[in-house]
N, C-alpha and C. Protein backbone atom coordinates (compact mmCIF):
# COMPACT_ATOMS: atom_id res chain seq x y z
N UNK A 1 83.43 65.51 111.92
CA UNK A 1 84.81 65.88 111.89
C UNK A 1 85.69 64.79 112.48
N UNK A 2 86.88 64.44 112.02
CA UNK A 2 87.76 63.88 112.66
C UNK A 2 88.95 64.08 113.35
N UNK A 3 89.05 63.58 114.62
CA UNK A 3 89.34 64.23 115.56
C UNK A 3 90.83 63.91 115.00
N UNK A 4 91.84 64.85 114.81
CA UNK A 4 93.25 64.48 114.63
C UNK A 4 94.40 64.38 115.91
N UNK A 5 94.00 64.49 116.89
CA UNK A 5 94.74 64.51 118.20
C UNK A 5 94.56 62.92 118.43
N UNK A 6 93.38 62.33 117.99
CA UNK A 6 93.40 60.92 117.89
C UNK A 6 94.19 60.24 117.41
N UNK A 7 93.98 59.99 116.35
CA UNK A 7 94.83 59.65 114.94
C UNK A 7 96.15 60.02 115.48
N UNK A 8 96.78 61.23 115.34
CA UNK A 8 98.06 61.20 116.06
C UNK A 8 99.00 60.92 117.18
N UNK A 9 97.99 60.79 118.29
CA UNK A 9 98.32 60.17 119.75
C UNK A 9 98.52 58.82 119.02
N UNK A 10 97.50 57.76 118.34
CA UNK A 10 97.40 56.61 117.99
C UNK A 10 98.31 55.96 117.56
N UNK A 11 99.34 56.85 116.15
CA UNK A 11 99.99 56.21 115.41
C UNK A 11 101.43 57.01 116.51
N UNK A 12 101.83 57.86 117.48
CA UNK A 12 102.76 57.80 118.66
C UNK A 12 102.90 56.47 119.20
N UNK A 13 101.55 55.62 119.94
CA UNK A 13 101.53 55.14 120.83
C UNK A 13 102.04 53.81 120.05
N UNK A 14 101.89 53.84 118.46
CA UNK A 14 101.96 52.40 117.70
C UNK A 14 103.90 52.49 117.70
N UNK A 15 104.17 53.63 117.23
CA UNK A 15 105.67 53.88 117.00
C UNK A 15 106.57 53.39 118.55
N UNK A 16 106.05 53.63 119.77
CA UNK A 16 106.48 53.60 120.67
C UNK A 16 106.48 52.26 120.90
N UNK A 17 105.46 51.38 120.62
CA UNK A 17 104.96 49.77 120.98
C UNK A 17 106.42 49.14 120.10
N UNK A 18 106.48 49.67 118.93
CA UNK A 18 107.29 48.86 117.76
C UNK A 18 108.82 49.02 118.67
N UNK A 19 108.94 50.79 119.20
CA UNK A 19 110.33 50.46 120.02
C UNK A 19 110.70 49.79 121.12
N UNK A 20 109.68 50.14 121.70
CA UNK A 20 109.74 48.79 122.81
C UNK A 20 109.90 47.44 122.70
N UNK A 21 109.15 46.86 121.44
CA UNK A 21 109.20 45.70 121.03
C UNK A 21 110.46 45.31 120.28
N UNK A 22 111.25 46.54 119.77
CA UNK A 22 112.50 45.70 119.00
C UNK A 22 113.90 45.95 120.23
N UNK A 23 113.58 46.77 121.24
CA UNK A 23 114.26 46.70 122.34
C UNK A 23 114.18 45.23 123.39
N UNK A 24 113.23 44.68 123.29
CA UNK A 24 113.39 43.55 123.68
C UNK A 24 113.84 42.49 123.15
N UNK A 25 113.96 42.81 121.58
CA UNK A 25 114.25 41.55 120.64
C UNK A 25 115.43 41.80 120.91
N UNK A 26 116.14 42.77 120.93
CA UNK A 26 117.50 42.80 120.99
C UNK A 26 118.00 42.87 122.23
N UNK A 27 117.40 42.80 122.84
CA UNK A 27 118.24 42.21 124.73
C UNK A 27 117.93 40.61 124.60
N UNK A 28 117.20 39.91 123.81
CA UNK A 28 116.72 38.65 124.22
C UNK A 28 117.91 38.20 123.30
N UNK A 29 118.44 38.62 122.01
CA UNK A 29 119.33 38.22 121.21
C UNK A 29 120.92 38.25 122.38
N UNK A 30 120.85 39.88 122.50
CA UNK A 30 122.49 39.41 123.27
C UNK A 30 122.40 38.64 124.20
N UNK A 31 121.06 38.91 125.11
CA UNK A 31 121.67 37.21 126.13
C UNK A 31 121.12 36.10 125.91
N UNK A 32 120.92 35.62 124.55
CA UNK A 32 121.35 34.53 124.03
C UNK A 32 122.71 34.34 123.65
N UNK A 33 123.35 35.52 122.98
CA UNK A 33 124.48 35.08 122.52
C UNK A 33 125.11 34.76 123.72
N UNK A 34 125.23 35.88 124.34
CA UNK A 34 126.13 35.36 126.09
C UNK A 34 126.01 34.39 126.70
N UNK A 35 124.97 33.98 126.29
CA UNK A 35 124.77 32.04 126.66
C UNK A 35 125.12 30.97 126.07
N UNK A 36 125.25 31.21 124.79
CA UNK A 36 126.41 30.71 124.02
C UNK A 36 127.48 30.73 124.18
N UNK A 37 127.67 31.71 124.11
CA UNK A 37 129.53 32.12 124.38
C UNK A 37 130.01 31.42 125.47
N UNK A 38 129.09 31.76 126.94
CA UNK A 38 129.39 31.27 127.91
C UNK A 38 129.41 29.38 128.08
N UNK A 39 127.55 28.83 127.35
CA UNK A 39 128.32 27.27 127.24
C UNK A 39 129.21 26.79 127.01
N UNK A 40 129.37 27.78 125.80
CA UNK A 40 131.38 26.98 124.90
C UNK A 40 132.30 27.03 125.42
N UNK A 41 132.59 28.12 125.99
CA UNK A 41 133.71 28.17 127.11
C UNK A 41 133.44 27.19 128.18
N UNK A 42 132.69 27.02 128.65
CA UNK A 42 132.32 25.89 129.94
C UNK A 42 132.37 24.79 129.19
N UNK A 43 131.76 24.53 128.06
CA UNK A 43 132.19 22.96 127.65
C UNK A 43 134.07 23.00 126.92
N UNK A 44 133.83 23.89 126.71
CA UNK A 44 135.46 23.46 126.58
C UNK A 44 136.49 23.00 127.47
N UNK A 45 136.25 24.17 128.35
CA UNK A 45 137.26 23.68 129.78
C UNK A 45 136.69 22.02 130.13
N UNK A 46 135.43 21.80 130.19
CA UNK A 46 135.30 20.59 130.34
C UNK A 46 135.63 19.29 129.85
N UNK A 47 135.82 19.54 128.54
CA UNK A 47 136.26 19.23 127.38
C UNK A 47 138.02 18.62 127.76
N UNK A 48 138.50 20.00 127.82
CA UNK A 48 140.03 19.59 128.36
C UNK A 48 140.32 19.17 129.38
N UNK A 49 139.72 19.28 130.59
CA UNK A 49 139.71 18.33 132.12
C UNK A 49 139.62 16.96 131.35
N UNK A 50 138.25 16.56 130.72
CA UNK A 50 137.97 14.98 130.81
C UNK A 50 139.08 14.76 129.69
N UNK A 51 139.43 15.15 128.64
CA UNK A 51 141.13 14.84 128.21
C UNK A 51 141.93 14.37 128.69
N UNK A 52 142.42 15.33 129.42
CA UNK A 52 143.56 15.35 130.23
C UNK A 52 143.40 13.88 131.16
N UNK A 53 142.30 13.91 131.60
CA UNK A 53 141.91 12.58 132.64
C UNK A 53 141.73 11.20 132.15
N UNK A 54 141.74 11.40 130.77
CA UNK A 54 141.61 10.06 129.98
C UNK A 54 142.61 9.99 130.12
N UNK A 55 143.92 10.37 129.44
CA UNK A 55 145.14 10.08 128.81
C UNK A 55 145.83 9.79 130.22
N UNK A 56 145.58 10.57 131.18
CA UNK A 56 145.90 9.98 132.93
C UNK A 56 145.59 8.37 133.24
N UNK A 57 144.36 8.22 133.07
CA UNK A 57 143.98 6.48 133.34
C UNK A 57 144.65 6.09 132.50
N UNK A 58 145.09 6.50 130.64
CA UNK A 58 145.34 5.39 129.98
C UNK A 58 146.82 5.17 130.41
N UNK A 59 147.68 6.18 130.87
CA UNK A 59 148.92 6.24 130.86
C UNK A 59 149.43 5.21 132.67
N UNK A 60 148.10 5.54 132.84
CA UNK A 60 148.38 4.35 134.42
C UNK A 60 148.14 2.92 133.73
N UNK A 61 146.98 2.93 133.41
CA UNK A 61 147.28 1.65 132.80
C UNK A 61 148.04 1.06 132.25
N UNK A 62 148.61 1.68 130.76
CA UNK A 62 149.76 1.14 130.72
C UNK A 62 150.85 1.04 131.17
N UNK A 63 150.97 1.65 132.66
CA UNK A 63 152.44 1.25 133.06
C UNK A 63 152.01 0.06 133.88
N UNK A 64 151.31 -0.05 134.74
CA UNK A 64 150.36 -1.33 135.44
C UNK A 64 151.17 -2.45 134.55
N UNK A 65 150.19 -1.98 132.90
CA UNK A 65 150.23 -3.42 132.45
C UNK A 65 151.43 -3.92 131.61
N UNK A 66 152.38 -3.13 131.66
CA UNK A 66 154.06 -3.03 131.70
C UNK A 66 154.08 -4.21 132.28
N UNK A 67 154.12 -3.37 133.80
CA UNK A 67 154.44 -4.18 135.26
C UNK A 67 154.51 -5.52 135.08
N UNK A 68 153.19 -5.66 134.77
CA UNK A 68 152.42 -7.23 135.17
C UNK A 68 153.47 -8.22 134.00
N UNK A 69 153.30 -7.71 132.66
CA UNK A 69 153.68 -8.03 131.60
C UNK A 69 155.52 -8.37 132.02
N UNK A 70 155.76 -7.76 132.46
CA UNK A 70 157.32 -7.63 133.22
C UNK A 70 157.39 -8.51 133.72
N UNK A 71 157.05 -8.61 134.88
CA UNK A 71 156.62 -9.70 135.66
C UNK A 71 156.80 -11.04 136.01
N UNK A 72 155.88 -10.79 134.65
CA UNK A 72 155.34 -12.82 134.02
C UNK A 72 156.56 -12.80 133.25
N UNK A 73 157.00 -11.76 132.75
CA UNK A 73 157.79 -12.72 131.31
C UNK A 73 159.43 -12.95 132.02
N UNK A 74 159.55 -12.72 133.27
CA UNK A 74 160.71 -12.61 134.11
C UNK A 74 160.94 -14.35 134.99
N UNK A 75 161.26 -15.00 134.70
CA UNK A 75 161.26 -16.73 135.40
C UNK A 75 161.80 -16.24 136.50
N UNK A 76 163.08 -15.45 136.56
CA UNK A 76 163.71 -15.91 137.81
C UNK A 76 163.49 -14.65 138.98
N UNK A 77 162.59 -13.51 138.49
CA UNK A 77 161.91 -13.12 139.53
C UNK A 77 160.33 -13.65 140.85
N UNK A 78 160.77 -14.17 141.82
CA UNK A 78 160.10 -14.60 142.22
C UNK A 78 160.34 -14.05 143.76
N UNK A 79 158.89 -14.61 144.73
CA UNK A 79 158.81 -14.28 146.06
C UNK A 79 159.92 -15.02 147.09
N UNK A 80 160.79 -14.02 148.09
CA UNK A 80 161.45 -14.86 148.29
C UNK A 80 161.25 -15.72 149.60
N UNK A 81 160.94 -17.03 149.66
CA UNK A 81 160.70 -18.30 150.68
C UNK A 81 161.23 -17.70 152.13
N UNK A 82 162.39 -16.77 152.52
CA UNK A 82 162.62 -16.66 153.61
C UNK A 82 162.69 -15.65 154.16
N UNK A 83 161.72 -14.72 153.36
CA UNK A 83 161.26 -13.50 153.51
C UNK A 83 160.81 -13.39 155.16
N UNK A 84 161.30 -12.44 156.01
CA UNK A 84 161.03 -12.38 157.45
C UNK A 84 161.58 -13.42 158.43
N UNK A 85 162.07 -14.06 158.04
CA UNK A 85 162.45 -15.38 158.62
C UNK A 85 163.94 -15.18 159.29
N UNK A 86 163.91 -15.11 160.73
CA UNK A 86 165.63 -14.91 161.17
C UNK A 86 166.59 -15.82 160.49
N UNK A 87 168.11 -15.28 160.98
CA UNK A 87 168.93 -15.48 160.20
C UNK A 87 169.35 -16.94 161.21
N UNK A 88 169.36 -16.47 162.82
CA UNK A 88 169.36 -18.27 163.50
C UNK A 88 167.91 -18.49 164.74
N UNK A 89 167.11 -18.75 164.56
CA UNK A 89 166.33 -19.07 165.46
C UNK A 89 166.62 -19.41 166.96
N UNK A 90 168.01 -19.86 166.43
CA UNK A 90 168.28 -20.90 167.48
C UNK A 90 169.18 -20.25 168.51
N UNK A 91 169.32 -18.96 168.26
CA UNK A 91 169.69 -18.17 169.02
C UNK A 91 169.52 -17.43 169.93
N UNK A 92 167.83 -17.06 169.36
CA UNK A 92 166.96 -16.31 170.24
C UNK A 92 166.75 -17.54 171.95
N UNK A 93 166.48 -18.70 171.41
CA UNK A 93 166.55 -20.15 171.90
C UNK A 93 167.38 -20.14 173.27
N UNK A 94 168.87 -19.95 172.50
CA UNK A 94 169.54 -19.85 173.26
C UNK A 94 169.91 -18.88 174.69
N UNK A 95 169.64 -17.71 174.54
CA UNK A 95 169.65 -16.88 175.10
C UNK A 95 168.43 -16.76 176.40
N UNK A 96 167.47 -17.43 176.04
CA UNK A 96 166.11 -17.28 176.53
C UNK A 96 165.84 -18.86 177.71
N UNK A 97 167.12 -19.60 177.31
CA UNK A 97 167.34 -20.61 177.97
C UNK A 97 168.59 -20.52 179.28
N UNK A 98 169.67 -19.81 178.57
CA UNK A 98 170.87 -19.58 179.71
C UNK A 98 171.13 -18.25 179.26
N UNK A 99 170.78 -17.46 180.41
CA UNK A 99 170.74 -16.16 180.16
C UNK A 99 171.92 -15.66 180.60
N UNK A 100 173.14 -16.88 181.52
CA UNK A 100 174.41 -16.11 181.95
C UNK A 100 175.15 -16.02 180.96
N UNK A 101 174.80 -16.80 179.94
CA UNK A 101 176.31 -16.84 178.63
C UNK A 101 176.58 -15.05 177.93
C-alpha cells in the first residue's frame, strides 16, 4: 500500500520550499533595486559637487590669467622705486641731532 500522508506531506513541504524560495528572490531583487536607486542619487550629487568645482578653478583661473595678461600688456604700470621710502630723511636727522629746535 502506499502511504498517502507521505506523498502529501511531501508535495506541502515542496510547495512551501518554492515559497520560500521566490520570497527571497524577491527581497534580493528590491534591495538591489534600492542599491541602485541609492548609487545614482549618490553619484549624482557627486556628479554636481565635482561640476560645480571645475567651473570654480576654471573661473579662477581665468581671472588670474586676465590679471597677469593685464599686467604685461600695461607699459606704464609698474613697481613704484620709492615705495616706503620717507618723504625727508633728513628730518628725522635733524631732530635726533638738536632736539631744542
Amino acid at each position: 500500500m502506499v502511504d498517502l500522508n507521505f506523498v502529501t506531506e511531501k508535495k506541502f513541504m515542496g510547495n512551501n520550499m518554492n515559497k520560500n524560495m521566490w520570497t527571497v528572490i524577491v527581497v534580493l531583487v528590491v534591495i538591489i533595486a534600492l542599491g541602485f536607486w541609492y548609487s545614482g542619487k549618490k553619484y549624482n550629487q557627486g556628479y554636481e559637487a565635482a561640476i560645480a568645482d571645475i567651473k570654480a578653478q576654471q573661473e579662477e583661473a581665468g581671472n588670474k590669467a586676465a590679471q597677469v595678461a593685464s599686467d604685461e600688456a600695461n607699459p606704464f604700470k609698474i613697481q613704484n622705486p620709492l615705495e616706503g621710502v620717507e618723504a625727508n630723511p633728513f628730518e628725522k636727522a635733524k631732530k635726533t641731532l638738536n632736539p631744542f629746535d
